[in-house]
Protein backbone atom coordinates (compact mmCIF):
# COMPACT_ATOMS: atom_id res chain seq x y z
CA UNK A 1 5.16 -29.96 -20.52
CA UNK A 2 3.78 -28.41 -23.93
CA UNK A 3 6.62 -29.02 -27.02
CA UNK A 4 7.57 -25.69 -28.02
CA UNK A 5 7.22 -26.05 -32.02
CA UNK A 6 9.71 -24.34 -34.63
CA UNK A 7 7.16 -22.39 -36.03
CA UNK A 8 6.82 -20.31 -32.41
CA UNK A 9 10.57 -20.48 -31.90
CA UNK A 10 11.30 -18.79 -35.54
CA UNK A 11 8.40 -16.34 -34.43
CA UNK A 12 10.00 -15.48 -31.19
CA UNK A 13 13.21 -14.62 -32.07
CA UNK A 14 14.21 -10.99 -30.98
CA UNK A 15 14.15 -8.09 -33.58
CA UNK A 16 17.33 -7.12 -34.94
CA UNK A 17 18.79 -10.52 -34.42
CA UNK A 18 22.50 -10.21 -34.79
CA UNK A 19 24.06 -12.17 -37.63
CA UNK A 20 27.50 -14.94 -37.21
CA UNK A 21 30.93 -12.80 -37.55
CA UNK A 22 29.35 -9.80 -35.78
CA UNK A 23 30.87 -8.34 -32.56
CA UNK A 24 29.45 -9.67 -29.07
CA UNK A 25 27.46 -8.17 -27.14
CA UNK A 26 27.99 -5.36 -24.79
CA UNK A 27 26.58 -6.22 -20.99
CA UNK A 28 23.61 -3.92 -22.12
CA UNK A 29 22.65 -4.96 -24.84
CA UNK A 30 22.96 -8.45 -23.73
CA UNK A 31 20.57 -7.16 -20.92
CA UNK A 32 17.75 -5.92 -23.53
CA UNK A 33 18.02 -8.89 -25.61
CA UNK A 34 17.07 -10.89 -22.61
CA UNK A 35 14.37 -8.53 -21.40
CA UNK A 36 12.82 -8.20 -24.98
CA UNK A 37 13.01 -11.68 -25.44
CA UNK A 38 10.67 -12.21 -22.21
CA UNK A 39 8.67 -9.73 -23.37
CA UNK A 40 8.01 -11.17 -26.64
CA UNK A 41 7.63 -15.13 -25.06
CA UNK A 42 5.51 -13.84 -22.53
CA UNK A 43 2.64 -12.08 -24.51
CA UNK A 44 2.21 -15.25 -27.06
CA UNK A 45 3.59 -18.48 -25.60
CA UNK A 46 2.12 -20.82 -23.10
CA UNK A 47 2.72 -20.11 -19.23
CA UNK A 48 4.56 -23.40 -18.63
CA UNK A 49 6.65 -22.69 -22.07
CA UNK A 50 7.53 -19.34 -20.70
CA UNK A 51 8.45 -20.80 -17.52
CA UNK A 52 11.03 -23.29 -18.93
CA UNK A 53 13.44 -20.85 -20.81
CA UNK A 54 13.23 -18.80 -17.74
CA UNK A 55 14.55 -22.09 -15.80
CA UNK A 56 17.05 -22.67 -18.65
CA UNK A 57 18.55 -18.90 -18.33
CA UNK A 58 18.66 -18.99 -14.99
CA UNK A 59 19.08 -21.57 -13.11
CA UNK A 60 20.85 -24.12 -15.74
CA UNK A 61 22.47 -21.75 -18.17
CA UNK A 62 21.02 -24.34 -20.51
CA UNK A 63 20.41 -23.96 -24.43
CA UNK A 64 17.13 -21.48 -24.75
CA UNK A 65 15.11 -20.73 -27.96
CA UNK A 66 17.25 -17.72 -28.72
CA UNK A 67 20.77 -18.34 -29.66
CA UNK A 68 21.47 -14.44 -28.93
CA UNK A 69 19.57 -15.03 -25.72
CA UNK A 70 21.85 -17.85 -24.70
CA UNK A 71 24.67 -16.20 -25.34
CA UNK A 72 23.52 -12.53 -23.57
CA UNK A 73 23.46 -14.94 -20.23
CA UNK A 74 26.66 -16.04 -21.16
CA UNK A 75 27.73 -12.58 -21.44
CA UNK A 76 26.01 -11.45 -18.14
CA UNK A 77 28.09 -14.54 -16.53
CA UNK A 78 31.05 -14.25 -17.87
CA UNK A 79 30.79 -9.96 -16.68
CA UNK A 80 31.59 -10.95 -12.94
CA UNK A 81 29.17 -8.42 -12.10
CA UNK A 82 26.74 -10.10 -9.36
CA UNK A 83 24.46 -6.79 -9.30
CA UNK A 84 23.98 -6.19 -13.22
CA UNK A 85 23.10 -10.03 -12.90
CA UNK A 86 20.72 -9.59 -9.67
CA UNK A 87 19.33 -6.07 -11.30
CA UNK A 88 18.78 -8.18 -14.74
CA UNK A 89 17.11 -11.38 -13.11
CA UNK A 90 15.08 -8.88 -10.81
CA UNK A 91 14.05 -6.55 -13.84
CA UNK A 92 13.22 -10.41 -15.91
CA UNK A 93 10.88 -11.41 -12.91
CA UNK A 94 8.49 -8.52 -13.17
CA UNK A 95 8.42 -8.49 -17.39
CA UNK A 96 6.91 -11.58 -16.46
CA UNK A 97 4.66 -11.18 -13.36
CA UNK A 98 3.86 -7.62 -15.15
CA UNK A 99 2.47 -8.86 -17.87
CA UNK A 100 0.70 -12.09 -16.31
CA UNK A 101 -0.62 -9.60 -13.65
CA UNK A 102 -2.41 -7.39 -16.59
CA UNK A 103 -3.51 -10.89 -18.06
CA UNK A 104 -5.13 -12.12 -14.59
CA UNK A 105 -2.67 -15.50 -15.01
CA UNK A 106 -1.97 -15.12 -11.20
CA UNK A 107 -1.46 -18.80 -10.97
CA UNK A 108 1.65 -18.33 -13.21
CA UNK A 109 2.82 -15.95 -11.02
CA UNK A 110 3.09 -18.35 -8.59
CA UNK A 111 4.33 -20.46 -10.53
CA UNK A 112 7.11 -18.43 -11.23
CA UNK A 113 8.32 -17.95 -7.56
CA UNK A 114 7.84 -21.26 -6.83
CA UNK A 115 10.77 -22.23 -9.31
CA UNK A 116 13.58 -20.08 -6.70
CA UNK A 117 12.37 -23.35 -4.31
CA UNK A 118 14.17 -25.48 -6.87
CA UNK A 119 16.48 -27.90 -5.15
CA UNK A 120 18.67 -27.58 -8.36
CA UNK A 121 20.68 -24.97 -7.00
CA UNK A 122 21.71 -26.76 -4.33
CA UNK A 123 23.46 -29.22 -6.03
CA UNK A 124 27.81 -29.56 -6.33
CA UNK A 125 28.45 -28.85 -9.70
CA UNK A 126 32.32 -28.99 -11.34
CA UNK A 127 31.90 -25.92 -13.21
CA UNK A 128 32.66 -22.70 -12.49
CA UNK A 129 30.47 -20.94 -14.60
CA UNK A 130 27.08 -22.81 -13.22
CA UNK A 131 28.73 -22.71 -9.63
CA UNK A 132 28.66 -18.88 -9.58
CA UNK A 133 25.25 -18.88 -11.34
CA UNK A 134 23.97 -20.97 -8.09
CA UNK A 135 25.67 -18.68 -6.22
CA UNK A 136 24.01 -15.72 -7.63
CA UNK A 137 21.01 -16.62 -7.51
CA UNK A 138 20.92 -17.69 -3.97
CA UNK A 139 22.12 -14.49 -2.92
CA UNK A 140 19.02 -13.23 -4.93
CA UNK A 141 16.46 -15.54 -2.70
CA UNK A 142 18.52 -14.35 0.34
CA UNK A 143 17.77 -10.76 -0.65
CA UNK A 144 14.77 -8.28 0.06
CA UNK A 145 14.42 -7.70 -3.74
CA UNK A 146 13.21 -11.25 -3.80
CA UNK A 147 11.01 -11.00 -0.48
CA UNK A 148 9.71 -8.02 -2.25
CA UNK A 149 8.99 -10.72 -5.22
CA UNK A 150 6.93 -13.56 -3.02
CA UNK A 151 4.21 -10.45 -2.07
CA UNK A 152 3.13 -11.23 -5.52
CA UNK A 153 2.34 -15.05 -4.88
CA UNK A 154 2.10 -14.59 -1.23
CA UNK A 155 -1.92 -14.13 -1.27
CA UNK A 156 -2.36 -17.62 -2.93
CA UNK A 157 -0.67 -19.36 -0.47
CA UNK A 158 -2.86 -20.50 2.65
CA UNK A 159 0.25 -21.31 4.24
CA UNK A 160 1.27 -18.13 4.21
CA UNK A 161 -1.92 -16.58 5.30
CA UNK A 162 -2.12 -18.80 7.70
CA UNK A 163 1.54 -18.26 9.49
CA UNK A 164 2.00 -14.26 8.67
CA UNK A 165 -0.77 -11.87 9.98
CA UNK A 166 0.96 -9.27 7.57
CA UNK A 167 0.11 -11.00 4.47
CA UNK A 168 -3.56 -9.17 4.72
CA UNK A 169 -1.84 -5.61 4.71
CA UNK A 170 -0.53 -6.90 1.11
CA UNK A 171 -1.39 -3.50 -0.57
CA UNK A 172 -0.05 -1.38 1.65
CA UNK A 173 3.48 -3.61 1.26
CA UNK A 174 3.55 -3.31 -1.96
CA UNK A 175 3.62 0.61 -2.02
CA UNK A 176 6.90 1.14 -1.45
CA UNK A 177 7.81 -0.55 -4.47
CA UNK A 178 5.98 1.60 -6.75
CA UNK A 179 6.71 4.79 -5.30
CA UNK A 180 10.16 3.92 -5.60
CA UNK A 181 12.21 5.18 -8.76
CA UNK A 182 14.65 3.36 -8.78
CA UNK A 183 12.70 -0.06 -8.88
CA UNK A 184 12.73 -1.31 -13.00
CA UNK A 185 9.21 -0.31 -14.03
CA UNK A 186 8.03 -3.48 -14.70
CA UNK A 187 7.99 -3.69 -11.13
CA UNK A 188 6.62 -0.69 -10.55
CA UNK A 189 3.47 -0.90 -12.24
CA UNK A 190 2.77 -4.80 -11.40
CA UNK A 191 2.98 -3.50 -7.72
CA UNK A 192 0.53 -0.51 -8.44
CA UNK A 193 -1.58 -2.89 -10.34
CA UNK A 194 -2.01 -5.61 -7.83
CA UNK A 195 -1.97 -3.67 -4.76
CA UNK A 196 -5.06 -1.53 -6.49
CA UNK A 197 -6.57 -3.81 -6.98
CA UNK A 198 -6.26 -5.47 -4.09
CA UNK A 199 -7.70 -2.33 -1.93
CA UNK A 200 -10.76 -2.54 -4.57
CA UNK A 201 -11.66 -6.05 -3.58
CA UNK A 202 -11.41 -4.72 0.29
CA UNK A 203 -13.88 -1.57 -0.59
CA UNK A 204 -16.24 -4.01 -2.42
CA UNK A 205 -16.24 -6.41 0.07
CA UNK A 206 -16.81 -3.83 3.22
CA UNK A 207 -19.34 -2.36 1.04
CA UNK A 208 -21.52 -5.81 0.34
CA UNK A 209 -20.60 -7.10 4.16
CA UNK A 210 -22.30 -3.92 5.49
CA UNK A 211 -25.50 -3.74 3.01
CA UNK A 212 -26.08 -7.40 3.72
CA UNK A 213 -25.59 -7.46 7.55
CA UNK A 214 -28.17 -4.93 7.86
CA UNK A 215 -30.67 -7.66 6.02
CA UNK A 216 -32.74 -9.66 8.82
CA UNK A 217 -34.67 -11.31 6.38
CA UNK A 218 -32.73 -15.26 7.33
CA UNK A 219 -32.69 -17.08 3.48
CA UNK A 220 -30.48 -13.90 2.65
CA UNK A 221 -26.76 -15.24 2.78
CA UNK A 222 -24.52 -13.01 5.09
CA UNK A 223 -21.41 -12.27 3.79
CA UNK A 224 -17.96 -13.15 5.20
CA UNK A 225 -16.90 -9.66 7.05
CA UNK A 226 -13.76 -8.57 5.00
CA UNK A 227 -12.50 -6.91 8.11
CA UNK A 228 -10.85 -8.76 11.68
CA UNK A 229 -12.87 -6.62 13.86
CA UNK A 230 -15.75 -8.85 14.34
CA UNK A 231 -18.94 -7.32 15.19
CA UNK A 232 -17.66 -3.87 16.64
CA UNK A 233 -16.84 -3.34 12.31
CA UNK A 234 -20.69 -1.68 11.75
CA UNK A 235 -19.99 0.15 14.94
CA UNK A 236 -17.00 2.04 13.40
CA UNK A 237 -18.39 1.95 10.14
CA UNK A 238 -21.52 3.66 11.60
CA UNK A 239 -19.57 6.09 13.76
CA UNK A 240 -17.00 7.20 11.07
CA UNK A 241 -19.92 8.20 8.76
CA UNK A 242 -21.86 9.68 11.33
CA UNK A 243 -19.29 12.75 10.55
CA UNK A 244 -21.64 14.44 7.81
CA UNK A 245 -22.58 17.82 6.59
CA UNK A 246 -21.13 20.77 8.38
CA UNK A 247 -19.45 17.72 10.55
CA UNK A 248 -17.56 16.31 7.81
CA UNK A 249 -14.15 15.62 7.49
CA UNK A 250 -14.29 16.89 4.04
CA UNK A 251 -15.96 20.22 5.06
CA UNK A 252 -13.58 20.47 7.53
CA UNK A 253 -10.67 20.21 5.60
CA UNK A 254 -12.04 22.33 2.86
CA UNK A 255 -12.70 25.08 5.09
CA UNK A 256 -9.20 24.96 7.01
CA UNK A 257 -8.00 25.30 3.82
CA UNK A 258 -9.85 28.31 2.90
CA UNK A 259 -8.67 29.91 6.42
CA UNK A 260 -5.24 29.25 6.60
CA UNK A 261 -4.14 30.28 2.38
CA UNK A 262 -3.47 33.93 3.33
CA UNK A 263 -1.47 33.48 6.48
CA UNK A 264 2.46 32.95 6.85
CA UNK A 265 4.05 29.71 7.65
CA UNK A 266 4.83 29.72 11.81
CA UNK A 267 0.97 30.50 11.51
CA UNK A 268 -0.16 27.97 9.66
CA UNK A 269 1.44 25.43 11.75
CA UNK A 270 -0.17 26.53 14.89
CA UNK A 271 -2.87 26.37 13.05
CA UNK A 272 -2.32 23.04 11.72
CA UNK A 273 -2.40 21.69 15.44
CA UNK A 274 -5.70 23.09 16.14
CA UNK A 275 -7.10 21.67 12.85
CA UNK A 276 -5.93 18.02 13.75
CA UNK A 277 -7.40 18.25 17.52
CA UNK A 278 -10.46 19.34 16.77
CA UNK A 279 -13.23 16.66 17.15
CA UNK A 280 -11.16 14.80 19.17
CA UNK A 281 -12.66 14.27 22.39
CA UNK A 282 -10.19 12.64 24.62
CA UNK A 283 -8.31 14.81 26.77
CA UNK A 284 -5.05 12.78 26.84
CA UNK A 285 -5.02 12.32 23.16
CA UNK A 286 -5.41 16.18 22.63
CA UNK A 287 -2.68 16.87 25.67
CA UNK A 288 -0.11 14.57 24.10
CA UNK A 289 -0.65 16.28 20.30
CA UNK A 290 -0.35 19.57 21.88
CA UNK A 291 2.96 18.94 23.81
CA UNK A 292 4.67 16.28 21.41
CA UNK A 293 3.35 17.16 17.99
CA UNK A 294 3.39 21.37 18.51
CA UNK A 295 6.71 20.94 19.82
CA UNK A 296 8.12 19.34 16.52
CA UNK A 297 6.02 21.82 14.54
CA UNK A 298 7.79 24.63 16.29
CA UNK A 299 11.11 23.81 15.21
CA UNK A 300 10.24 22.67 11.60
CA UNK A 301 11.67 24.29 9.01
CA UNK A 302 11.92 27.44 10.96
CA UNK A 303 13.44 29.57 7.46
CA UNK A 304 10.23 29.84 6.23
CA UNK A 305 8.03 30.72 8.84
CA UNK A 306 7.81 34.33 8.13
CA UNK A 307 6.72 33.14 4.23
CA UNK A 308 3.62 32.34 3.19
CA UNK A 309 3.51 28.82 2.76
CA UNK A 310 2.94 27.24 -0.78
CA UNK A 311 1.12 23.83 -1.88
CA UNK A 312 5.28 22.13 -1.38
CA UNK A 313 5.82 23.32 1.85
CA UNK A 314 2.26 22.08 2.68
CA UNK A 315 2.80 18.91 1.60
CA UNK A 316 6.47 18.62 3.37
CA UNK A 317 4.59 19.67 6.52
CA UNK A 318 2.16 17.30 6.11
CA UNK A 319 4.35 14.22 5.14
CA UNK A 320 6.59 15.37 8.12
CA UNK A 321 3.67 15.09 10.84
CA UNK A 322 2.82 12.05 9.13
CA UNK A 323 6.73 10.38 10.22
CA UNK A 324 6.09 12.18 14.11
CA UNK A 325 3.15 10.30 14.22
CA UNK A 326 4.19 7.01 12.58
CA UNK A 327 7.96 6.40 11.80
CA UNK A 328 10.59 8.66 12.04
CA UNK A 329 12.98 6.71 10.73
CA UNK A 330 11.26 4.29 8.26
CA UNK A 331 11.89 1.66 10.48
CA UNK A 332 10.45 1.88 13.85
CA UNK A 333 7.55 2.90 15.44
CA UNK A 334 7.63 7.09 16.43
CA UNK A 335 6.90 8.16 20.52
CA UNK A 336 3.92 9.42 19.60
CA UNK A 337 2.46 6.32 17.43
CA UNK A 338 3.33 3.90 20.24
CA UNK A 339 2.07 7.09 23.20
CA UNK A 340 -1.19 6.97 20.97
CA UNK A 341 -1.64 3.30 20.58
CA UNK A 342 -1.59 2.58 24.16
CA UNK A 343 -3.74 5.00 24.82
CA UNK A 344 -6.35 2.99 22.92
CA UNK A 345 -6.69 5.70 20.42
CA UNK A 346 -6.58 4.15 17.22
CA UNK A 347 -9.49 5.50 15.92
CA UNK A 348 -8.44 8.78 16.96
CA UNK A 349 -4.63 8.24 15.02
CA UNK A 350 -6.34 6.98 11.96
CA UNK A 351 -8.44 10.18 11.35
CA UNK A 352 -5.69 12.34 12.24
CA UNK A 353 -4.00 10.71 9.31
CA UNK A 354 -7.07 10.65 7.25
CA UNK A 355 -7.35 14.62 8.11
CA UNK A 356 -4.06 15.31 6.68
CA UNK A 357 -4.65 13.64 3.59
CA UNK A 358 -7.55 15.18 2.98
CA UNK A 359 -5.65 18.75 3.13
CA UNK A 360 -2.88 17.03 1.42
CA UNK A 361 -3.65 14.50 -1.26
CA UNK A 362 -0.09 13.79 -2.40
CA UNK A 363 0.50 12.65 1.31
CA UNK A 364 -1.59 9.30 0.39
CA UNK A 365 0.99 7.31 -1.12
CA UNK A 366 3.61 8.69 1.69
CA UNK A 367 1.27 7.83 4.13
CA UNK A 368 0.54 4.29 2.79
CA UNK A 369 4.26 3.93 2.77
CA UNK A 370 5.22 4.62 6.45
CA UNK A 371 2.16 1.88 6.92
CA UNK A 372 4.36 -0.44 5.31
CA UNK A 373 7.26 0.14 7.67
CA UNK A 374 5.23 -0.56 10.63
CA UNK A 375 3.74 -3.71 8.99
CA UNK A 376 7.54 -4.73 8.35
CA UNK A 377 8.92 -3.74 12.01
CA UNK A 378 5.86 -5.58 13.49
CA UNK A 379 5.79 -8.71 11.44
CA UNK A 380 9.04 -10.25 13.43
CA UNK A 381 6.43 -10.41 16.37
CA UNK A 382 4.44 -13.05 16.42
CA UNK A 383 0.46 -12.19 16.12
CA UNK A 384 -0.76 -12.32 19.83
CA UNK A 385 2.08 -9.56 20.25
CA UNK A 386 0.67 -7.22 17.67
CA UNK A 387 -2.96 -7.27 18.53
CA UNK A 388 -2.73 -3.54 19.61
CA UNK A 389 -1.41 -2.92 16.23
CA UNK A 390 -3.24 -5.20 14.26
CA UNK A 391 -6.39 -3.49 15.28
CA UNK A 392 -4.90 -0.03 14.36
CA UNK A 393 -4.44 -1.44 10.84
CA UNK A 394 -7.85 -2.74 10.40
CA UNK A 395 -9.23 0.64 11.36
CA UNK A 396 -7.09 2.85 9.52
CA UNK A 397 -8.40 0.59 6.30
CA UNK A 398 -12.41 0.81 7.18
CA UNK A 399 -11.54 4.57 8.16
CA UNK A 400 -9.55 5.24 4.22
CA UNK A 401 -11.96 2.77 2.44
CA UNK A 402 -14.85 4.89 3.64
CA UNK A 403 -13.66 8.38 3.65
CA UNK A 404 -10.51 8.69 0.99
CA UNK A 405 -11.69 6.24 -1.53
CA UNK A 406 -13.86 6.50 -4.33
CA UNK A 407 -16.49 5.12 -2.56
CA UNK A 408 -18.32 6.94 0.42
CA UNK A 409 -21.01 5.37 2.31
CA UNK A 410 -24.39 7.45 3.80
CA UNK A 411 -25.94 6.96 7.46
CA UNK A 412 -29.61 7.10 7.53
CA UNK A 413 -30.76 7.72 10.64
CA UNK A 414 -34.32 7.22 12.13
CA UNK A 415 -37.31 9.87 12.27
CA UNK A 416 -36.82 10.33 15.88
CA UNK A 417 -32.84 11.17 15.45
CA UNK A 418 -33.54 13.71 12.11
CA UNK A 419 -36.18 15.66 14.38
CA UNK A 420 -34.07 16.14 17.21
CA UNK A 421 -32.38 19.32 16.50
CA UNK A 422 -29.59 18.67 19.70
CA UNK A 423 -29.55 14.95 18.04
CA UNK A 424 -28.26 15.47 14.59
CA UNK A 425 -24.90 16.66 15.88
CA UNK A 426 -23.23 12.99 16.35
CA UNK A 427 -21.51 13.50 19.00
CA UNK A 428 -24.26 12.81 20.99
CA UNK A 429 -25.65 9.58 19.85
CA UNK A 430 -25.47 6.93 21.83
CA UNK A 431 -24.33 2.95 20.89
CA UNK A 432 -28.38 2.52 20.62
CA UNK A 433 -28.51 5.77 18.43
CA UNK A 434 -26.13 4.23 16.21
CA UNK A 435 -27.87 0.75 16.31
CA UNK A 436 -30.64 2.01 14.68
CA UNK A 437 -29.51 4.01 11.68
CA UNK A 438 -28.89 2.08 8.53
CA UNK A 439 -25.63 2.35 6.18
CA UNK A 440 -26.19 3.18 2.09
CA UNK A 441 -23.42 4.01 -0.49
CA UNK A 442 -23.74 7.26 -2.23
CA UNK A 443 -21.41 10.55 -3.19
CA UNK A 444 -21.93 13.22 -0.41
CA UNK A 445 -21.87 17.10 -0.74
CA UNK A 446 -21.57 19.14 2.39
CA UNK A 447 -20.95 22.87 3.21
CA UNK A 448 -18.74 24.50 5.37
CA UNK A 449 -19.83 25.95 8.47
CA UNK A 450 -18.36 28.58 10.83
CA UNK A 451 -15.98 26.43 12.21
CA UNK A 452 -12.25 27.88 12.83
CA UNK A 453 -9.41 26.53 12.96
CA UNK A 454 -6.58 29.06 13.26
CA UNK A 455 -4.40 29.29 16.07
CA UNK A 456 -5.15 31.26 19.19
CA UNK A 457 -8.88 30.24 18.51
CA UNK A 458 -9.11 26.75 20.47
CA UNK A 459 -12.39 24.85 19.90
CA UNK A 460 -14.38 22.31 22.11
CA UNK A 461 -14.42 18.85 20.65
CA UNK A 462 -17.33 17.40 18.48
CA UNK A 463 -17.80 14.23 17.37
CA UNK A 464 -16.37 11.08 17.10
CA UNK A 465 -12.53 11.57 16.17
């Protein structure tokens, strides 16, 4: 391990350093001299450096380069407060990953939650002050705050890729942690930071999988498909941008939108039903939304329905369709997700969630987070149990990285397709029609169309949804 010199100790020290004779600290301020003495260690000191004064506060309550340090754990100790201790190690943990997440020193991070593995804490100790530290902090590895922690590591461990199918639905896990206000926000943004980037790398790699398995020419390398679909990942690909022009989702959430701004609330519910079931072209799917999800609507927040409805009641509607057809209780699968699923309909669930983003954008992050409950009620199944679900997932992410991301992809289809009047609506290509178009990234523009969506005007189904 690298000798930490006196030159970078004296230059560490913590900003209005408290001199002998003073009073001791209060269990705050012993709290913010430990956090801004990470802070300060972790932006100019070496990673292993770093990680040894975090061993020595922690898990030996050994000497550290800070007197004032050492004695704000004592103080923390010495408190008897296990959660201002579990809130103050938690709040430490992400200065760290925070900061080495900005840096790109993933390995640290690693690093870092490797060291809760250490067999120190295991050991019988005399003293009473290092026997409740032990304690402590095994309650904190026995704790979600700490599973929460491992997500950050998680995705360099083969081990764990290899023995958890949820560890590719990383960035949707990590969601709840940055929506969450009362996480320290530390946490907060190394979570947004990593899981953005993290659904970047997924949107590249779709997007270089799909130019280059187009390419017959064989010296071209073919890129590792980012998706677990296999082969049937062009197909959706394909068929979920097939949707364009007066056919796109976009358009058609645009122009429900424009119908629905002047009418009152029990209106625009009814209408909301007939918005989500158009272009869906299974019966039973469109039955089941009718019946379950117009039944819920009807009794919804019933106060307001002779009101015009507002941009907050729209997006309260919209996140509460979202729990009827996901999780109504953040922790298990709704009626109508598991009705849908084994219907086969995932693509059909996927863009009736990417249709109510698209009238409601601050529904994404919602959305993203009732995706993590399902990943967490799931995951104590093992994989060959989840396969139904598993496949859901991987659509819903090809369906959002295409059509709610930054990016948007173009189908080009062949001169025979374009000429055919009847043929440009997709709804009636064929598997072979969609063979033979090719897939380009670009920004699309459409316009609305005469479509309608309010109720009491029921539409035939077009399209793939």
């Amino acid at each position: 391990m690298a000798r930490i010199t006196s030159s970078v100790l004296d230059h560490s020290q913590p900003r209005n350093s408290r001199s002998y004779g003073q009073p001791k600290l209060t269990l705050q301020e012993a709290q913010e001299e430990i956090f801004n003495f990470l802070l300060s260690i972790v932006r100019q000191w070496p990673v292993e450096n770093v990680l040894s004064q975090f061993q020595h506060m922690f898990f030996e309550h050994g000497e550290t380069a800070s007197s004032e340090v050492s004695s704000a754990i004592y103080i923390l100790l010495f408190s008897n407060n296990e959660q201002e201790f579990h809130n103050t190690l938690k709040r430490s943990c992400y200065i760290l990953v925070n900061n080495w997440e900005v840096a790109r020193q993933y390995k640290a991070i690693q690093a870092l939650v490797e060291r809760f593995d250490d067999p120190i804490l295991l050991r019988h100790t005399l003293s009473p002050t290092i026997k409740r530290l032990r304690e402590w902090m095994l309650n904190f590895i026995d704790s979600q705050d700490y599973r929460e922690l491992q997500l950050f590591a998680a995705r360099f461990s083969e081990e764990a890729k290899q023995t958890q199918w949820s560890s590719r639905y990383t960035s949707y896990l990590l969601v709840p942690q940055y929506i969450n206000a009362e996480n320290p926000v530390e946490q907060r943004e190394a979570a947004r930071t990593l899981s953005r980037r993290l659904k970047n790398k997924f949107k590249f790699d779709l997007a270089m999988y799909t130019a280059h398995s187009q390419n017959t020419l064989p010296h071209r390398r073919k890129l590792t498909n980012p998706t677990a679909l296999g082969d049937s990942a062009l197909r959706l690909i394909k068929a979920i941008v097939a949707r364009r022009g007066r056919f796109s989702y976009k358009n058609l959430a645009h122009l429900f939108l424009e119908q629905v701004k002047d009418l009152n609330y029990v209106v625009f519910k009814r209408s909301l039903v007939e918005y989500l079931i158009y272009s869906v072209n299974q019966p039973e799917v469109v039955k089941a939304l009718r019946q379950h999800l117009g039944a819920k609507l009807d009794v919804l927040y019933t106060e307001y329905d002779a009101e015009a409805f507002d941009a907050s009641l729209r997006l309260r509607t919209c996140n509460r369709v979202i729990d009827y057809l996901m999780t109504e209780d953040q922790r298990s699968p709704s009626p109508l997700f598991t009705l849908l699923l084994s219907q086969g309909s995932s693509i059909s669930l996927a863009i009736l969630l990417l249709k109510l983003v698209l009238i409601s954008r601050n529904s994404h992050h919602y959305l993203e987070a009732r995706i993590a409950d399902l990943i967490r009620y799931y995951e104590q199944f093992p994989r060959d149990q989840c396969l139904w679900v598993i496949n859901f997932l991987e659509v819903f992410q090809v369906t959002f990285a295409i059509y709610a991301e930054n990016v948007e992809y173009n189908l080009i289809a062949p001169g025979e397709l374009q000429s055919n009047e009847m043929m440009r609506n997709p709804n009636y290509w064929t598997l072979e029609d969609l063979e033979a178009c090719r897939i380009f990234s670009r920004m699309v523009l459409g316009k609305d169309d005469g479509v309608r969506f309010q109720a009491g005007h029921p539409n035939e189904g077009y399209g793939l949804g």
